[in-house]
N, C-alpha and C. Protein backbone atom coordinates (compact mmCIF):
# COMPACT_ATOMS: atom_id res chain seq x y z
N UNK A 1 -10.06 -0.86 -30.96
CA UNK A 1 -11.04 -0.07 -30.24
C UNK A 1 -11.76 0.82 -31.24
N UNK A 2 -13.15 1.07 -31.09
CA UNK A 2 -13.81 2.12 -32.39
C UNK A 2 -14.17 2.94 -31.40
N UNK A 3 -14.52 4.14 -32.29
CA UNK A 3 -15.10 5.53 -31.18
C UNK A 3 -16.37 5.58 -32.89
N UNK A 4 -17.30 5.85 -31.40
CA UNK A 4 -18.61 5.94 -32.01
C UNK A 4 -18.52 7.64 -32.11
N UNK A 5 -19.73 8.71 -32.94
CA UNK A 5 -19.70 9.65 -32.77
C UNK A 5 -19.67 10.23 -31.81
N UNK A 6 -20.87 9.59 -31.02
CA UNK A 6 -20.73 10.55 -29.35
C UNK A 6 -19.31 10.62 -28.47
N UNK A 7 -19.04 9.29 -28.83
CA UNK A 7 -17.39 9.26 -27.90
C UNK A 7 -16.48 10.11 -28.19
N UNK A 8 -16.44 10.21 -29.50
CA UNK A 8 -15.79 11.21 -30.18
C UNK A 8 -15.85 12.86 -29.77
N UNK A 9 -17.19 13.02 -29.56
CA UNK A 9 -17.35 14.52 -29.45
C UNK A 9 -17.69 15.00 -27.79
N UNK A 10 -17.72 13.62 -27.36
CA UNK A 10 -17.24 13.90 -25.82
C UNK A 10 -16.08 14.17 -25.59
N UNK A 11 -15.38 13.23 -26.43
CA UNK A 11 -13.70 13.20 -26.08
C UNK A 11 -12.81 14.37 -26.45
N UNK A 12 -13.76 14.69 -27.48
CA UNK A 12 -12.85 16.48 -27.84
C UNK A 12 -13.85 17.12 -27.40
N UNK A 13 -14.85 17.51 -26.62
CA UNK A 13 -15.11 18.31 -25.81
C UNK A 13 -14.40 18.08 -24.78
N UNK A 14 -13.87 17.54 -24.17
CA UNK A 14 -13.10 17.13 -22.95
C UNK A 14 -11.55 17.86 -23.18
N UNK A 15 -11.15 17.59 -24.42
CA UNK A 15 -9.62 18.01 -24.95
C UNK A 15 -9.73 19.61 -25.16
N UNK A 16 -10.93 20.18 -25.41
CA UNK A 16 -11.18 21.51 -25.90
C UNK A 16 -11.25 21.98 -23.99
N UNK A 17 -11.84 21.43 -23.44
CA UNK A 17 -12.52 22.60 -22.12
C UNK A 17 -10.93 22.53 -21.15
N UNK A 18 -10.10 21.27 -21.55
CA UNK A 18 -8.74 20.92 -20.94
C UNK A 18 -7.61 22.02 -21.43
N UNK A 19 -7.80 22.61 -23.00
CA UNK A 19 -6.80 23.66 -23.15
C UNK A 19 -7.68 25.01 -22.86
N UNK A 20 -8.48 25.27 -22.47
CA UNK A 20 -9.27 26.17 -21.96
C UNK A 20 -8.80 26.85 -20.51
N UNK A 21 -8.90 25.25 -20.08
CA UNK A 21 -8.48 26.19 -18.98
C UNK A 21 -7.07 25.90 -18.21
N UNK A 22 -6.43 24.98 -18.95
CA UNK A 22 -4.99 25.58 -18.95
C UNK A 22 -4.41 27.03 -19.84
N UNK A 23 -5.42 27.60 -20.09
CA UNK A 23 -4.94 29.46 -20.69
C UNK A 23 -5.45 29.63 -19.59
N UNK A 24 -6.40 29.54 -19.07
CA UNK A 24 -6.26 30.46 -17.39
C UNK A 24 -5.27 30.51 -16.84
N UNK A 25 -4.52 29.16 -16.72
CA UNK A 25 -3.77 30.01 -15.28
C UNK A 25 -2.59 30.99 -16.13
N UNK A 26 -1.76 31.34 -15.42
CA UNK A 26 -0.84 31.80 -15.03
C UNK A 26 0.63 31.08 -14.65
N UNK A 27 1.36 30.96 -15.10
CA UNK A 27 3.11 31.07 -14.07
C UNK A 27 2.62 29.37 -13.81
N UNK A 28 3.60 28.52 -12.83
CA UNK A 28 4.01 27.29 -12.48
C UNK A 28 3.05 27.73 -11.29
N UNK A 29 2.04 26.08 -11.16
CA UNK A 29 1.47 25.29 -10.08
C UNK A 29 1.76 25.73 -8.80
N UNK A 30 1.36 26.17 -7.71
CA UNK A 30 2.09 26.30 -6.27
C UNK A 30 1.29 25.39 -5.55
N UNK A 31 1.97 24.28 -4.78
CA UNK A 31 1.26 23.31 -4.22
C UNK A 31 0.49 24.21 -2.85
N UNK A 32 -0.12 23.89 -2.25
CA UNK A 32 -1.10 23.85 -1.18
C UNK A 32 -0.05 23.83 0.19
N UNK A 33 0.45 24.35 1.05
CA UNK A 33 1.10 24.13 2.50
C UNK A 33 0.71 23.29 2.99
N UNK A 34 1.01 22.02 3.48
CA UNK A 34 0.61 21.01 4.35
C UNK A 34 0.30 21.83 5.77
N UNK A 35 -1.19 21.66 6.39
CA UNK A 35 -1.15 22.22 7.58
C UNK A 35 -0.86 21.75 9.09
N UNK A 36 0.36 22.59 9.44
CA UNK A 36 0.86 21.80 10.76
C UNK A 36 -0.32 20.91 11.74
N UNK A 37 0.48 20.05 11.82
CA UNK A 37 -0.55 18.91 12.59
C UNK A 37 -0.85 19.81 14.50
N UNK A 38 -2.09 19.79 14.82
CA UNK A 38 -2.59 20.08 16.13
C UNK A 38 -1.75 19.44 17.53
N UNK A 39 -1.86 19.94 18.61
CA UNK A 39 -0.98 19.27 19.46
C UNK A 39 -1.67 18.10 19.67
N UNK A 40 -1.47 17.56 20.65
CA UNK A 40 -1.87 15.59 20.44
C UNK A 40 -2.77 15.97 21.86
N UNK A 41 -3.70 15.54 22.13
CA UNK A 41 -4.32 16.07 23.60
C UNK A 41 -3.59 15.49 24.68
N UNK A 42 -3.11 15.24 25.69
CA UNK A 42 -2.63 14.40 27.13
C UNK A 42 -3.72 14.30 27.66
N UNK A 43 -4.18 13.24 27.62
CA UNK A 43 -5.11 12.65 28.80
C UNK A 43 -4.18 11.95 30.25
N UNK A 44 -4.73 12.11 31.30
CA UNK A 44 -4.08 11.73 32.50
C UNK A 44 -4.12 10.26 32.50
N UNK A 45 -3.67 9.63 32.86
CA UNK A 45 -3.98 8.72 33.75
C UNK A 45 -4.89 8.08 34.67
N UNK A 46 -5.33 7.44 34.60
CA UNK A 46 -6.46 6.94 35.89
C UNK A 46 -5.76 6.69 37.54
N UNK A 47 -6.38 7.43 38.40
CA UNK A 47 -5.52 7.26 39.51
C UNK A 47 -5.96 6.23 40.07
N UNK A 48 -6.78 5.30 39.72
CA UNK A 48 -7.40 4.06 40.37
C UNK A 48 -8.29 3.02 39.67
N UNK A 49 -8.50 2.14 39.02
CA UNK A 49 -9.50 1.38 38.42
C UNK A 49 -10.20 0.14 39.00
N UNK A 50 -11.48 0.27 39.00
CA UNK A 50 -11.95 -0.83 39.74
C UNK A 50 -12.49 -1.91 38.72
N UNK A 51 -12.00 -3.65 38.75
CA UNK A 51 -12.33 -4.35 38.02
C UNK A 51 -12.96 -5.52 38.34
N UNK A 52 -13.70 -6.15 37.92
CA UNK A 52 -14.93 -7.21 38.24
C UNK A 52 -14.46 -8.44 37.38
N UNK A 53 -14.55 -9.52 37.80
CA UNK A 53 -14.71 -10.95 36.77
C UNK A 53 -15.69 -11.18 36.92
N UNK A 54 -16.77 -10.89 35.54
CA UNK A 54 -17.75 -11.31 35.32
C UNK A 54 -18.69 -12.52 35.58
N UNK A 55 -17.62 -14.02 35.01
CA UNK A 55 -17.89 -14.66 35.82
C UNK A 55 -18.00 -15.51 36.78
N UNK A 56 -17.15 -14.87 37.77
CA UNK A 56 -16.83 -15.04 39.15
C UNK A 56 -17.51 -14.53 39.87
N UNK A 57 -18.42 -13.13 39.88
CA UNK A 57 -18.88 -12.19 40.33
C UNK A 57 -20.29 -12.98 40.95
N UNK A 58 -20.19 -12.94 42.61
CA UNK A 58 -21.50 -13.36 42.73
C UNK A 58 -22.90 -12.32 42.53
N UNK A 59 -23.18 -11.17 42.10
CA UNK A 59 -23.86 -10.70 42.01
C UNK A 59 -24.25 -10.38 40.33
N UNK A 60 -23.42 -11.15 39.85
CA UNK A 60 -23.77 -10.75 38.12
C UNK A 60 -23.93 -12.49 37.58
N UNK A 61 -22.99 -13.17 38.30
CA UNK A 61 -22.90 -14.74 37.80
C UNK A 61 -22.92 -15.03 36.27
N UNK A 62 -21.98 -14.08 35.28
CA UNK A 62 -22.24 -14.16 34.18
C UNK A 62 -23.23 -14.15 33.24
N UNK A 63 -23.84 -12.69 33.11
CA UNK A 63 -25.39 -12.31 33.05
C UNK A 63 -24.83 -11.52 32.43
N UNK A 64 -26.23 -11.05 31.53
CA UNK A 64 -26.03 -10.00 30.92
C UNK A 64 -27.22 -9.01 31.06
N UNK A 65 -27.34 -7.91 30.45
CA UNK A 65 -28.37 -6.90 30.54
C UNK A 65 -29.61 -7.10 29.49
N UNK A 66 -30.66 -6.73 30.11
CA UNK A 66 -32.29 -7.25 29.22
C UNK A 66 -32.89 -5.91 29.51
N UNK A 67 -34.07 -5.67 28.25
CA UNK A 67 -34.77 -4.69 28.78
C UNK A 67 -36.45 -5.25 29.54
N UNK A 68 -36.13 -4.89 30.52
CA UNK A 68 -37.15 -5.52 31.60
C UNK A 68 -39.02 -4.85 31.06
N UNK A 69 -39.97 -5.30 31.47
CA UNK A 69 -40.91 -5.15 31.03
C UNK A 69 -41.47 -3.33 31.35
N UNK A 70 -41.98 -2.32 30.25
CA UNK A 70 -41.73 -1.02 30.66
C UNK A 70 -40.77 -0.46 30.39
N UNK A 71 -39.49 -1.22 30.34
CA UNK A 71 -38.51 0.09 30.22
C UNK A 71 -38.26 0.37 28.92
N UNK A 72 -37.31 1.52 28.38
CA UNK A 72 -36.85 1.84 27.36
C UNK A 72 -35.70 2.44 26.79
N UNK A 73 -35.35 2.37 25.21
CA UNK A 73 -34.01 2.49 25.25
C UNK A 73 -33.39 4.03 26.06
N UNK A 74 -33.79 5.12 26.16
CA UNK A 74 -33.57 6.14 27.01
C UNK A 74 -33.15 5.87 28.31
N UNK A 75 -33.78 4.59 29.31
CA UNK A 75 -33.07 3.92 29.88
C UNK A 75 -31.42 3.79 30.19
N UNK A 76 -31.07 3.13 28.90
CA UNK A 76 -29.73 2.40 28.24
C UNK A 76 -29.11 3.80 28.03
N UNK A 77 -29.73 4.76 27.90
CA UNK A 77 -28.92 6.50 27.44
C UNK A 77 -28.97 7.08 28.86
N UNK A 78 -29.65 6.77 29.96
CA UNK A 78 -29.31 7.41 31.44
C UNK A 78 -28.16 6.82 31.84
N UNK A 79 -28.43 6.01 31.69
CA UNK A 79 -26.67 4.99 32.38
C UNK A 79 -25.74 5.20 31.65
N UNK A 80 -25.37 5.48 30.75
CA UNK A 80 -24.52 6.35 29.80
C UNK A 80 -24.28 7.34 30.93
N UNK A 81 -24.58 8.33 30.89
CA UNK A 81 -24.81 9.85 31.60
C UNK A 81 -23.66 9.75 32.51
N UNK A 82 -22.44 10.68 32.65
CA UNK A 82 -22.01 10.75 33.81
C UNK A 82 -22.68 11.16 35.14
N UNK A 83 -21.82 10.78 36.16
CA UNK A 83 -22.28 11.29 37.89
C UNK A 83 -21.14 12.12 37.78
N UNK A 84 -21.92 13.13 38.02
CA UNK A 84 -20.92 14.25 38.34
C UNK A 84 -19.57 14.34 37.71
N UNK A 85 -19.64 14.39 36.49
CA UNK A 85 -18.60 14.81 35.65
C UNK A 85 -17.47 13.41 36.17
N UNK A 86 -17.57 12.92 36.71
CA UNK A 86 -16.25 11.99 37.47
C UNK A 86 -16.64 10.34 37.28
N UNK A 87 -17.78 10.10 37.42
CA UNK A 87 -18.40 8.51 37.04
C UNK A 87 -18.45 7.89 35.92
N UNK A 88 -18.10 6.93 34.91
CA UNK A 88 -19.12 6.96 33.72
C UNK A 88 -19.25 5.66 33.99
N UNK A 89 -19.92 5.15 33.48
CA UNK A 89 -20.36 3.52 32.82
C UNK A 89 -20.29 3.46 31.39
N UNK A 90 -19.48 2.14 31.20
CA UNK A 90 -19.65 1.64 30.10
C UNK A 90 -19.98 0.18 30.08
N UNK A 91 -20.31 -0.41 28.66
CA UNK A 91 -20.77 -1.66 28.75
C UNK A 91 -21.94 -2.05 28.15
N UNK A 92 -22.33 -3.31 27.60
CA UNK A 92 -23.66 -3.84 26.81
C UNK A 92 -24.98 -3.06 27.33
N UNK A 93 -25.02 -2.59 28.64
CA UNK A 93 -26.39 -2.19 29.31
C UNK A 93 -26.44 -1.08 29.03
N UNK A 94 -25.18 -0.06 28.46
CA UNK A 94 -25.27 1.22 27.80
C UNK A 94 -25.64 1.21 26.62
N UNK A 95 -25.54 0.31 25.88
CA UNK A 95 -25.55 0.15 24.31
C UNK A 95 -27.39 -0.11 24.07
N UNK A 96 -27.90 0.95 23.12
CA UNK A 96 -29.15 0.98 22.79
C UNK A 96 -28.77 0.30 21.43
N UNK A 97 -28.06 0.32 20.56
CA UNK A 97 -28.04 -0.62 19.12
C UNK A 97 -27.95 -2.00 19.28
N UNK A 98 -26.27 -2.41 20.03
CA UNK A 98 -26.69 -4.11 20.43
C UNK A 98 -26.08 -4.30 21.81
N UNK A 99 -27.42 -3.89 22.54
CA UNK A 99 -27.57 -4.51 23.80
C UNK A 99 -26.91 -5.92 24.23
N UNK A 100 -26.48 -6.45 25.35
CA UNK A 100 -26.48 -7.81 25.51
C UNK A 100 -25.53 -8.44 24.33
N UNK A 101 -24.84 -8.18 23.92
CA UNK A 101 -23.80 -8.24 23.25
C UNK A 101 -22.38 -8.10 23.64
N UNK A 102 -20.93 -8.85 23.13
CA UNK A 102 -20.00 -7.83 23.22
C UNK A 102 -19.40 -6.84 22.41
N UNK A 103 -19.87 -6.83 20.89
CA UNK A 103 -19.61 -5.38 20.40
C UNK A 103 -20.30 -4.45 21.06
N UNK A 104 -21.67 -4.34 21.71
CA UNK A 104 -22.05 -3.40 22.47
C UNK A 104 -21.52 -3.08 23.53
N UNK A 105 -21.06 -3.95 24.21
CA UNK A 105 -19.86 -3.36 25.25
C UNK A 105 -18.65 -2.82 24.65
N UNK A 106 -17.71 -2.96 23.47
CA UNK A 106 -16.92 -2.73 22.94
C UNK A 106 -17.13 -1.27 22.62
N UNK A 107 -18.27 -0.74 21.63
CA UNK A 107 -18.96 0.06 20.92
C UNK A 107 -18.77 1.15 22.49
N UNK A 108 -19.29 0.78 23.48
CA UNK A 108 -20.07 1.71 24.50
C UNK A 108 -18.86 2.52 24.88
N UNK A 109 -17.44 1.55 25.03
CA UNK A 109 -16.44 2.08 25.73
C UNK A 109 -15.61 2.80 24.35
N UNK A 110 -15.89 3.23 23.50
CA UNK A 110 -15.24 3.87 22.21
C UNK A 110 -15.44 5.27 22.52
C-alpha cells in the first residue's frame, strides 16, 4: 500500500485532532441509561365485525373502485374520514396513491 502526501497529512491530522480530544475528557466513559421502554397502548377489541366476499357479493360482483368522470382524489380522502368518531372505511377506494389495487387496500388499512 503507498500513502501519497495528502493521505499522509490527512491521516495525521486525524491522529493529532484524536489525541486532542481524548485530553478533554476526564475520568472513565459513562455509558448513556437505556430509556425505560413506554407502556404498550391496549387497544380493545372489536365488539362486532362486519364482512363481505367480494366475489360473491351481488352488489360489488368483484369490482373495484374508478375515479368516475369529475371526481377527485379529495374524494378518495372523504371516505377515509370517520362517521362520527365510530365508522371508518378502509380499502383501494380510500387509497389516493394506488387506487384499484391491492396494496392500496393493504396501505389504506395500515
Amino acid at each position: 500500500m503507498s500513502f501519497s502526501r495528502r493521505n499522509f497529512l490527512v491521516g495525521a491530522g486525524t491522529g493529532l485532532s484524536l489525541l486532542v480530544l481524548t485530553a478533554c475528557t476526564d475520568g472513565k466513559p459513562v455509558p448513556t441509561p437505556t430509556p425505560s421502554p413506554s407502556p404498550t397502548l391496549v387497544v380493545p377489541r372489536p365488539s362486532a365485525i362486519q364482512r363481505s366476499k367480494w366475489t360473491t357479493d351481488p352488489f360489488s360482483r368483484g369490482s373495484h373502485s374508478f375515479m368516475a368522470v369529475g371526481s377527485t382524489p379529495q374524494h378518495r380522502n372523504d371516505l377515509r374520514e370517520p362517521i362520527i368518531g365510530r365508522l371508518f372505511f378502509a380499502g383501494e377506494a380510500t387509497s389516493t396513491d394506488l387506487p384499484g389495487t391491492v396494496l392500496g387496500a393493504q396501505s389504506s388499512g395500515a
